[in-house]
PDB file of N, CA and C in Angstrom:
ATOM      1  N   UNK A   1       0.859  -1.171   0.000  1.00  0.00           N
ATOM      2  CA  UNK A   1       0.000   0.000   0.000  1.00  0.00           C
ATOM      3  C   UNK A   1       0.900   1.226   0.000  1.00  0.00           C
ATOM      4  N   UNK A   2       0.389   1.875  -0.818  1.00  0.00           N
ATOM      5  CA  UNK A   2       1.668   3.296  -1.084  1.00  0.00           C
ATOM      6  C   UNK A   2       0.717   4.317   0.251  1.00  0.00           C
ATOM      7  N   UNK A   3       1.592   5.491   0.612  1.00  0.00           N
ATOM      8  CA  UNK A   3       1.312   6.098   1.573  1.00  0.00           C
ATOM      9  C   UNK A   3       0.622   7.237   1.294  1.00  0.00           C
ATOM     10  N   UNK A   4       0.558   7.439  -0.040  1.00  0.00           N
ATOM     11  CA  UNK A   4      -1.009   8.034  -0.702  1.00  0.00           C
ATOM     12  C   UNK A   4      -2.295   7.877  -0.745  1.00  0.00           C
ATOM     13  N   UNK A   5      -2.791   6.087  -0.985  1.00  0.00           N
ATOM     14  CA  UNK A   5      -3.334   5.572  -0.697  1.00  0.00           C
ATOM     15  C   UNK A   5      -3.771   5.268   0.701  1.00  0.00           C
ATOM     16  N   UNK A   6      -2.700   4.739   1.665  1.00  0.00           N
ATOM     17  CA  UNK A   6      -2.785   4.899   2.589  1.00  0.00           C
ATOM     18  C   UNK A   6      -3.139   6.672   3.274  1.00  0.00           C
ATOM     19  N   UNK A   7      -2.882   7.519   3.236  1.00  0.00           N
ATOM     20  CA  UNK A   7      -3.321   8.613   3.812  1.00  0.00           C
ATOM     21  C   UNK A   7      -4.723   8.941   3.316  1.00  0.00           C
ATOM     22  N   UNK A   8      -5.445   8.756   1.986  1.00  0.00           N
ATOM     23  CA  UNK A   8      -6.526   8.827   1.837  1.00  0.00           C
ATOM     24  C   UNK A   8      -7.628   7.593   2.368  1.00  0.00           C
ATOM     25  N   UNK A   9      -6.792   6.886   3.049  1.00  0.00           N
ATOM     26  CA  UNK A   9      -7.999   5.883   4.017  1.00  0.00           C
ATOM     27  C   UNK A   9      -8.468   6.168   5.578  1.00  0.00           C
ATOM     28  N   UNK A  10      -6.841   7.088   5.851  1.00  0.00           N
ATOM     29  CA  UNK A  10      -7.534   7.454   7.139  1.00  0.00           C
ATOM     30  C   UNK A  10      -8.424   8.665   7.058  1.00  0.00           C
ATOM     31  N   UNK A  11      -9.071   8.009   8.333  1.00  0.00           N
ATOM     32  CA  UNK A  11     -10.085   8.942   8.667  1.00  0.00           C
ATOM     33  C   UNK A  11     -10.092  10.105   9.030  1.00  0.00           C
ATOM     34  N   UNK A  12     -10.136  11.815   8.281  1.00  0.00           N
ATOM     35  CA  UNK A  12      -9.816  12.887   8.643  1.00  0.00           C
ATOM     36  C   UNK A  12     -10.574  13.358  10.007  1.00  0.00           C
ATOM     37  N   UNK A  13     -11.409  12.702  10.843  1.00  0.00           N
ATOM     38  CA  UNK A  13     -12.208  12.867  12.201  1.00  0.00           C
ATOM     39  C   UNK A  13     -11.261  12.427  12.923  1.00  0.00           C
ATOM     40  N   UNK A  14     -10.512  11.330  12.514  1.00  0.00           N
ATOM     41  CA  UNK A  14      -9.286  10.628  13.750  1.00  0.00           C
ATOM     42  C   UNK A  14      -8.556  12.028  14.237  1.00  0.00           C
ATOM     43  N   UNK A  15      -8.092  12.105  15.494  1.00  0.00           N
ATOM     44  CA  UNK A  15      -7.236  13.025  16.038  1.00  0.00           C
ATOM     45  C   UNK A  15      -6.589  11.669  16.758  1.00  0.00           C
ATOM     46  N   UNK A  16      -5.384  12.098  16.764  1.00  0.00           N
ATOM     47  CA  UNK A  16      -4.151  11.434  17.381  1.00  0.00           C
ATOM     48  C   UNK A  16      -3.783  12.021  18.769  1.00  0.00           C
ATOM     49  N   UNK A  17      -3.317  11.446  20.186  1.00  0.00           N
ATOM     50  CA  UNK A  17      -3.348  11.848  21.344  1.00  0.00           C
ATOM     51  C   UNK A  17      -1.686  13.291  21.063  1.00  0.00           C
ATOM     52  N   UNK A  18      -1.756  13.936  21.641  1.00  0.00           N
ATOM     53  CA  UNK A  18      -0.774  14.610  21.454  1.00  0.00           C
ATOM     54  C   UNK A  18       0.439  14.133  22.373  1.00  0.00           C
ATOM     55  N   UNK A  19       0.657  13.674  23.408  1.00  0.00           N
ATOM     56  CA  UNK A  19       1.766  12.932  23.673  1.00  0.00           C
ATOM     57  C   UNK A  19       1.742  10.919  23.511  1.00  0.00           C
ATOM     58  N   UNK A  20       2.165  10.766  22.549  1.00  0.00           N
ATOM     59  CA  UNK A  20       2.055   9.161  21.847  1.00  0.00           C
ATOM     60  C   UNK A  20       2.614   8.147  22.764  1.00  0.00           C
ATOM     61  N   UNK A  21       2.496   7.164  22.831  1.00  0.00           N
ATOM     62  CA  UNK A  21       2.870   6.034  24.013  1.00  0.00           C
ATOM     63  C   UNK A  21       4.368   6.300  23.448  1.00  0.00           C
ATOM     64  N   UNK A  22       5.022   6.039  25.071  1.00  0.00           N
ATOM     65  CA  UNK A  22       6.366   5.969  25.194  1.00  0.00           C
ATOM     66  C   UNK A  22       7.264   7.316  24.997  1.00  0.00           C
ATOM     67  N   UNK A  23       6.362   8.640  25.216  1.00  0.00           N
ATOM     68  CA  UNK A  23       6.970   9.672  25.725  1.00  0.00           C
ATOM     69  C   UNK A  23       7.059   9.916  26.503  1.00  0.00           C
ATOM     70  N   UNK A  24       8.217  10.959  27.222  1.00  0.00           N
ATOM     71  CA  UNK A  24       8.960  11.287  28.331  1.00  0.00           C
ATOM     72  C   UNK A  24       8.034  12.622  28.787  1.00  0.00           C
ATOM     73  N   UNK A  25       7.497  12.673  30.267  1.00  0.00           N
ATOM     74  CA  UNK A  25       6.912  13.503  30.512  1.00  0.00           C
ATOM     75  C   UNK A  25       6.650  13.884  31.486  1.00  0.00           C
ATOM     76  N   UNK A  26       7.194  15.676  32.026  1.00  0.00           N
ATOM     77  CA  UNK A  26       7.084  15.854  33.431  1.00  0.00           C
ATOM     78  C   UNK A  26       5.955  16.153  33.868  1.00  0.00           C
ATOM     79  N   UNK A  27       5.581  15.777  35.176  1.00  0.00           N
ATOM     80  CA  UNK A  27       4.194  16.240  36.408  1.00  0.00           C
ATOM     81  C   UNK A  27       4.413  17.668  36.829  1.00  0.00           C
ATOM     82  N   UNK A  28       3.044  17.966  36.900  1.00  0.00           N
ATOM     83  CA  UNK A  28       3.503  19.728  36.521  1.00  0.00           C
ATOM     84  C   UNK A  28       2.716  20.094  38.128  1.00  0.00           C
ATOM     85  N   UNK A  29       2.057  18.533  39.036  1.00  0.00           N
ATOM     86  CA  UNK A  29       1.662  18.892  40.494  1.00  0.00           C
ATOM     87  C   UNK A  29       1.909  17.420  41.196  1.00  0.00           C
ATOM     88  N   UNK A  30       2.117  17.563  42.363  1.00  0.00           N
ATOM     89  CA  UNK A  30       2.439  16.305  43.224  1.00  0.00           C
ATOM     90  C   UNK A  30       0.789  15.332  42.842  1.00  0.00           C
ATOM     91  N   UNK A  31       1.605  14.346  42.435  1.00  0.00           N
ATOM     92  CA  UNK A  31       0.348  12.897  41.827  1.00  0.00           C
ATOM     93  C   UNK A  31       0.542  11.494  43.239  1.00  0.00           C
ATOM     94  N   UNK A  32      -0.308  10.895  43.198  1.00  0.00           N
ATOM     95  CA  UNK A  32      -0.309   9.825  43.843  1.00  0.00           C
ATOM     96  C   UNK A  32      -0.504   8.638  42.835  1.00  0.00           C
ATOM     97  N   UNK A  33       0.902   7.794  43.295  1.00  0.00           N
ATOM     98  CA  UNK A  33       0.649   6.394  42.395  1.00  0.00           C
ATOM     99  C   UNK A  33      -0.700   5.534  42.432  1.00  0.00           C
ATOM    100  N   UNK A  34      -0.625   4.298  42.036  1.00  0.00           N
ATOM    101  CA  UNK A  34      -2.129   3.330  42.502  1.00  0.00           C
ATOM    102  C   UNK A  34      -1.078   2.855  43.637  1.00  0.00           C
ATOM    103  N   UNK A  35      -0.197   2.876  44.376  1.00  0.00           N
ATOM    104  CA  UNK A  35       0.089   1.968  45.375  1.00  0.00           C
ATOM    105  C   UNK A  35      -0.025   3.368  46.753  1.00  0.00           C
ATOM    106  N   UNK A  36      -0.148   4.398  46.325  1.00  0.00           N
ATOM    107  CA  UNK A  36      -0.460   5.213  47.107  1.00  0.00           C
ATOM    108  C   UNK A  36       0.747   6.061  47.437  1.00  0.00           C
ATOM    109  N   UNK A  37       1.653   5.763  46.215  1.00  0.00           N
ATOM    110  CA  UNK A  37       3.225   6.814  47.259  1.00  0.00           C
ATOM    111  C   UNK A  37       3.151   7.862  46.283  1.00  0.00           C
ATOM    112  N   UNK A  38       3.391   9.281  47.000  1.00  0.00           N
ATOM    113  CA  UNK A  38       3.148  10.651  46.264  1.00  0.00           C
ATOM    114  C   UNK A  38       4.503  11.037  45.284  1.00  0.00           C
ATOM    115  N   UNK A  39       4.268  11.372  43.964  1.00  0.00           N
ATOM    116  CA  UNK A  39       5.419  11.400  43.568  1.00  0.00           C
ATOM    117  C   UNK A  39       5.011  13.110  43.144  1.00  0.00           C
ATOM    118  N   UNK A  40       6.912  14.161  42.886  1.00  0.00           N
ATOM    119  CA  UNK A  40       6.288  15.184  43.212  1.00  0.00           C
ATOM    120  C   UNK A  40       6.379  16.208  41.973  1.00  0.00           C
ATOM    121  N   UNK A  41       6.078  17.101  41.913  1.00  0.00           N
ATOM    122  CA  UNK A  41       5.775  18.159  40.758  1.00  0.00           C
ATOM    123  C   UNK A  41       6.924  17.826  40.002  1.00  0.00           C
ATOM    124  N   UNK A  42       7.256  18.014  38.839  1.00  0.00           N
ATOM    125  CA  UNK A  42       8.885  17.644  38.427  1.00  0.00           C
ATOM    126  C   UNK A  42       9.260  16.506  38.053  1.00  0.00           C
ATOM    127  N   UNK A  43       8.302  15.670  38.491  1.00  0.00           N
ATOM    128  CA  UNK A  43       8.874  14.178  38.336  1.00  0.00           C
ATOM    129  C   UNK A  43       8.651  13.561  37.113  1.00  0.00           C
ATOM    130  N   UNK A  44       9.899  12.904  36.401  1.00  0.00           N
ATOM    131  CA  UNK A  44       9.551  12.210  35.076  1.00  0.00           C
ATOM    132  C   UNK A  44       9.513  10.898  34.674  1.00  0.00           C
ATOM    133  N   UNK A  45       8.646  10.947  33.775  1.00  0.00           N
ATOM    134  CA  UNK A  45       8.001   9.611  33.462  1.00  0.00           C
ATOM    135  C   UNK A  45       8.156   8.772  32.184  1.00  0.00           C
ATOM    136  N   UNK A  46       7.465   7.795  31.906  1.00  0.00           N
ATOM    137  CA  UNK A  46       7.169   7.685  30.558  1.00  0.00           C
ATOM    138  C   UNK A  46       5.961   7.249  30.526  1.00  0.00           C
ATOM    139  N   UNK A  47       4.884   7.523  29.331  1.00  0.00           N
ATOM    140  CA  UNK A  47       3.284   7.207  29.025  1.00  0.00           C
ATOM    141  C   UNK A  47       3.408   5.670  28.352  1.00  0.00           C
ATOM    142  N   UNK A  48       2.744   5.127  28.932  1.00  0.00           N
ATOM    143  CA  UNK A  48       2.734   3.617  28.800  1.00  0.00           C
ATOM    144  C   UNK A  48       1.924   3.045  28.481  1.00  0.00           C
ATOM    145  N   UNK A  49       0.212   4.217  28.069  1.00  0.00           N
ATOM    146  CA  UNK A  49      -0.852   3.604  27.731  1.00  0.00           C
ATOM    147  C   UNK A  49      -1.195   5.081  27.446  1.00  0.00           C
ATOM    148  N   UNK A  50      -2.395   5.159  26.450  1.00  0.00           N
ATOM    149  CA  UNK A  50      -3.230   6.463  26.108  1.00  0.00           C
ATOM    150  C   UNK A  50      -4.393   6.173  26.486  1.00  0.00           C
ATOM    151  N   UNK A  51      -5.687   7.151  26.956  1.00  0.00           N
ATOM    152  CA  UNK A  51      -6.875   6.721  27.172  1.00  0.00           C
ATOM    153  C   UNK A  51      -7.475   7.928  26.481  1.00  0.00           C
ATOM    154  N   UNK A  52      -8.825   8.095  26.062  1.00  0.00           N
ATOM    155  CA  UNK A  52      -9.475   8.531  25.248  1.00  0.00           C
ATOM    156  C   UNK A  52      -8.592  10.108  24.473  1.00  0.00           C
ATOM    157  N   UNK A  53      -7.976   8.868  23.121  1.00  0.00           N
ATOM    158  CA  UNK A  53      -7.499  10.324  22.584  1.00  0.00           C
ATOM    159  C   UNK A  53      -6.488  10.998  22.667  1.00  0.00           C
ATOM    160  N   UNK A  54      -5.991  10.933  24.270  1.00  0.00           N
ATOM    161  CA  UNK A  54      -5.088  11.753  25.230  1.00  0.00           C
ATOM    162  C   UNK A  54      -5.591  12.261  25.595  1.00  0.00           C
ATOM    163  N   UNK A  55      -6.532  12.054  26.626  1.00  0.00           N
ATOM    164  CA  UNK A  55      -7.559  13.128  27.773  1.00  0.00           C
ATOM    165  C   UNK A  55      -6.762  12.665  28.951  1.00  0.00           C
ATOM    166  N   UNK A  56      -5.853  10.995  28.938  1.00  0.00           N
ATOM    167  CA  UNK A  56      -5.732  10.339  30.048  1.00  0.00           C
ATOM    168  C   UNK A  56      -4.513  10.087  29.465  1.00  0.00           C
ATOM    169  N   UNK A  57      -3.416   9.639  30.512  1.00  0.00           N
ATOM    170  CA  UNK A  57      -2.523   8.606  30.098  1.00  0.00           C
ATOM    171  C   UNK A  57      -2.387   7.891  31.407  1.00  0.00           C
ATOM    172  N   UNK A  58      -1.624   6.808  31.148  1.00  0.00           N
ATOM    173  CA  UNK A  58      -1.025   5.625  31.992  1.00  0.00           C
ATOM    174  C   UNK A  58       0.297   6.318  32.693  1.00  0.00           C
ATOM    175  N   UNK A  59       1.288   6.689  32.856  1.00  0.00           N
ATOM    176  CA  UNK A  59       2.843   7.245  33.195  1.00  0.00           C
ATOM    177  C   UNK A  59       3.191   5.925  34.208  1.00  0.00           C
ATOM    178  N   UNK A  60       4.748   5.942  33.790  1.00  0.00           N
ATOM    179  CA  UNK A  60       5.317   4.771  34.668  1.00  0.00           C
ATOM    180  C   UNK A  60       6.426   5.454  35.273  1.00  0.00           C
ATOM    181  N   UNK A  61       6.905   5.920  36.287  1.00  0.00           N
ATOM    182  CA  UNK A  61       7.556   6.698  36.945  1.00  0.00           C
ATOM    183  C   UNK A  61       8.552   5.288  37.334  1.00  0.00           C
ATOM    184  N   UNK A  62      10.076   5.839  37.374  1.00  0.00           N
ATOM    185  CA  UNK A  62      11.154   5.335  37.864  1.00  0.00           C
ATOM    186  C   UNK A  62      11.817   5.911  39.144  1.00  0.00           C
ATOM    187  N   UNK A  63      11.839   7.220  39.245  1.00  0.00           N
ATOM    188  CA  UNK A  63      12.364   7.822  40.480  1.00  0.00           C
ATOM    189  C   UNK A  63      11.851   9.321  40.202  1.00  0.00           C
ATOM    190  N   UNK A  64      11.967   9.897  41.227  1.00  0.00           N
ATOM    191  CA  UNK A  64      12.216   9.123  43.272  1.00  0.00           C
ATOM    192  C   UNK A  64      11.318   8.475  43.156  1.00  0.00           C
ATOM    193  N   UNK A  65      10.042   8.245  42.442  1.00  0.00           N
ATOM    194  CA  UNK A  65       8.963   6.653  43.343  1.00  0.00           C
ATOM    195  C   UNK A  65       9.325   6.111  42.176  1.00  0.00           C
ATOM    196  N   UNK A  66       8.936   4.868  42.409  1.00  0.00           N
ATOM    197  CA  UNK A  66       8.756   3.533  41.620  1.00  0.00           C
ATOM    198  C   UNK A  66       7.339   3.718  41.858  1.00  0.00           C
ATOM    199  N   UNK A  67       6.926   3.524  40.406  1.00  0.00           N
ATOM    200  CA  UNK A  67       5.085   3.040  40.049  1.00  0.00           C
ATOM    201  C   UNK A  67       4.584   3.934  38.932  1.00  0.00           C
ATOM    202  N   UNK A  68       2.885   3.305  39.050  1.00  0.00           N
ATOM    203  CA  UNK A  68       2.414   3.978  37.574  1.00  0.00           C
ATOM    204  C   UNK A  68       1.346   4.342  38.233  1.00  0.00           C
ATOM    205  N   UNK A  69       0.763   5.405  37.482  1.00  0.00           N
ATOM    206  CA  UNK A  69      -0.557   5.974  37.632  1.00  0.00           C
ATOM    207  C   UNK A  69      -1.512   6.777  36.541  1.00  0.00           C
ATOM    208  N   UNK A  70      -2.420   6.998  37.011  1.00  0.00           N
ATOM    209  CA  UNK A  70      -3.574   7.571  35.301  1.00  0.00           C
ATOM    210  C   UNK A  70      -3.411   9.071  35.552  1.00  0.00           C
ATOM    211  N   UNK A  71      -2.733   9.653  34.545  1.00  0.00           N
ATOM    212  CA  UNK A  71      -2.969  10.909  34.576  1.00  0.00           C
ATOM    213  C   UNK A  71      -3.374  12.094  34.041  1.00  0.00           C
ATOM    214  N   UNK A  72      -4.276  12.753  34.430  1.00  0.00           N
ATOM    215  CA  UNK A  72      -4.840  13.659  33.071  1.00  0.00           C
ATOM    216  C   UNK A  72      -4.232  14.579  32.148  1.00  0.00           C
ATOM    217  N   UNK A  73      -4.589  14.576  31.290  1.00  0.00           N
ATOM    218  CA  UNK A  73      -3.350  15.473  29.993  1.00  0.00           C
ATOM    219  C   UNK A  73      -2.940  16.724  31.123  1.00  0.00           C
ATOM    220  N   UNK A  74      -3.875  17.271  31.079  1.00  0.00           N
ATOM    221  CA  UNK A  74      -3.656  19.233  31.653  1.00  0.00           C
ATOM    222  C   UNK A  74      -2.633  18.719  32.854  1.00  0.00           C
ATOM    223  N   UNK A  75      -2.236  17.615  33.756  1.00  0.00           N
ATOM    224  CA  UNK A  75      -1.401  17.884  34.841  1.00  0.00           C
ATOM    225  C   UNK A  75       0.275  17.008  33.958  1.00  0.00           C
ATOM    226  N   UNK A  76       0.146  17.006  32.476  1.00  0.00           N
ATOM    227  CA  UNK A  76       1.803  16.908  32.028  1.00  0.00           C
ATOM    228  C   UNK A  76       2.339  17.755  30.992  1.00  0.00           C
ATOM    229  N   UNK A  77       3.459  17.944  30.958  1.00  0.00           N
ATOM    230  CA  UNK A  77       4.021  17.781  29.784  1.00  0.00           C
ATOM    231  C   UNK A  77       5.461  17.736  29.672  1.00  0.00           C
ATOM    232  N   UNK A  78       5.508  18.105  27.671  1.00  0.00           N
ATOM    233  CA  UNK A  78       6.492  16.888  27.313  1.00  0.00           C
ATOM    234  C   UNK A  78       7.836  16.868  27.742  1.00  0.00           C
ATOM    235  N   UNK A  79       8.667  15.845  28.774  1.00  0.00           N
ATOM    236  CA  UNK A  79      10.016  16.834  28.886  1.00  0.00           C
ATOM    237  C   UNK A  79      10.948  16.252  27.702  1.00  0.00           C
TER     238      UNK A  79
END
């Protein structure tokens, strides 16, 4: 499939999340993991899942905490 073809199949309604799985991205306010440890403004991550669009993402934090949590677009961005 040439990428002409291909670009006239997608769907011009599709919007793409603006930060794509597996970008690097700082917390712009102190978040709480799902295991409950607070990680703090500054802290960087990587998006490990998208949820509607990019309204949501997944982030998997390495340090200072270890863990992941759901976080809404408006509290990242990209570092």
């Amino acid at each position: 499939m040439s990428f002409v073809t291909l670009h006239r199949a997608r769907n011009p309604d599709e919007t793409q999340a603006l930060l794509p799985e597996l970008s690097v991205v700082e917390t712009l306010c102190t978040l709480t993991t799902d295991d409950g440890q607070p990680v703090p403004a500054g802290a960087r991550g990587t998006i490990v899942a998208v949820y509607g669009r990019g309204e949501a993402y997944e982030v998997e934090f390495a340090a200072p905490v270890v863990g992941n949590c759901t976080v809404s677009a408006d509290l990242l961005r990209a570092a």
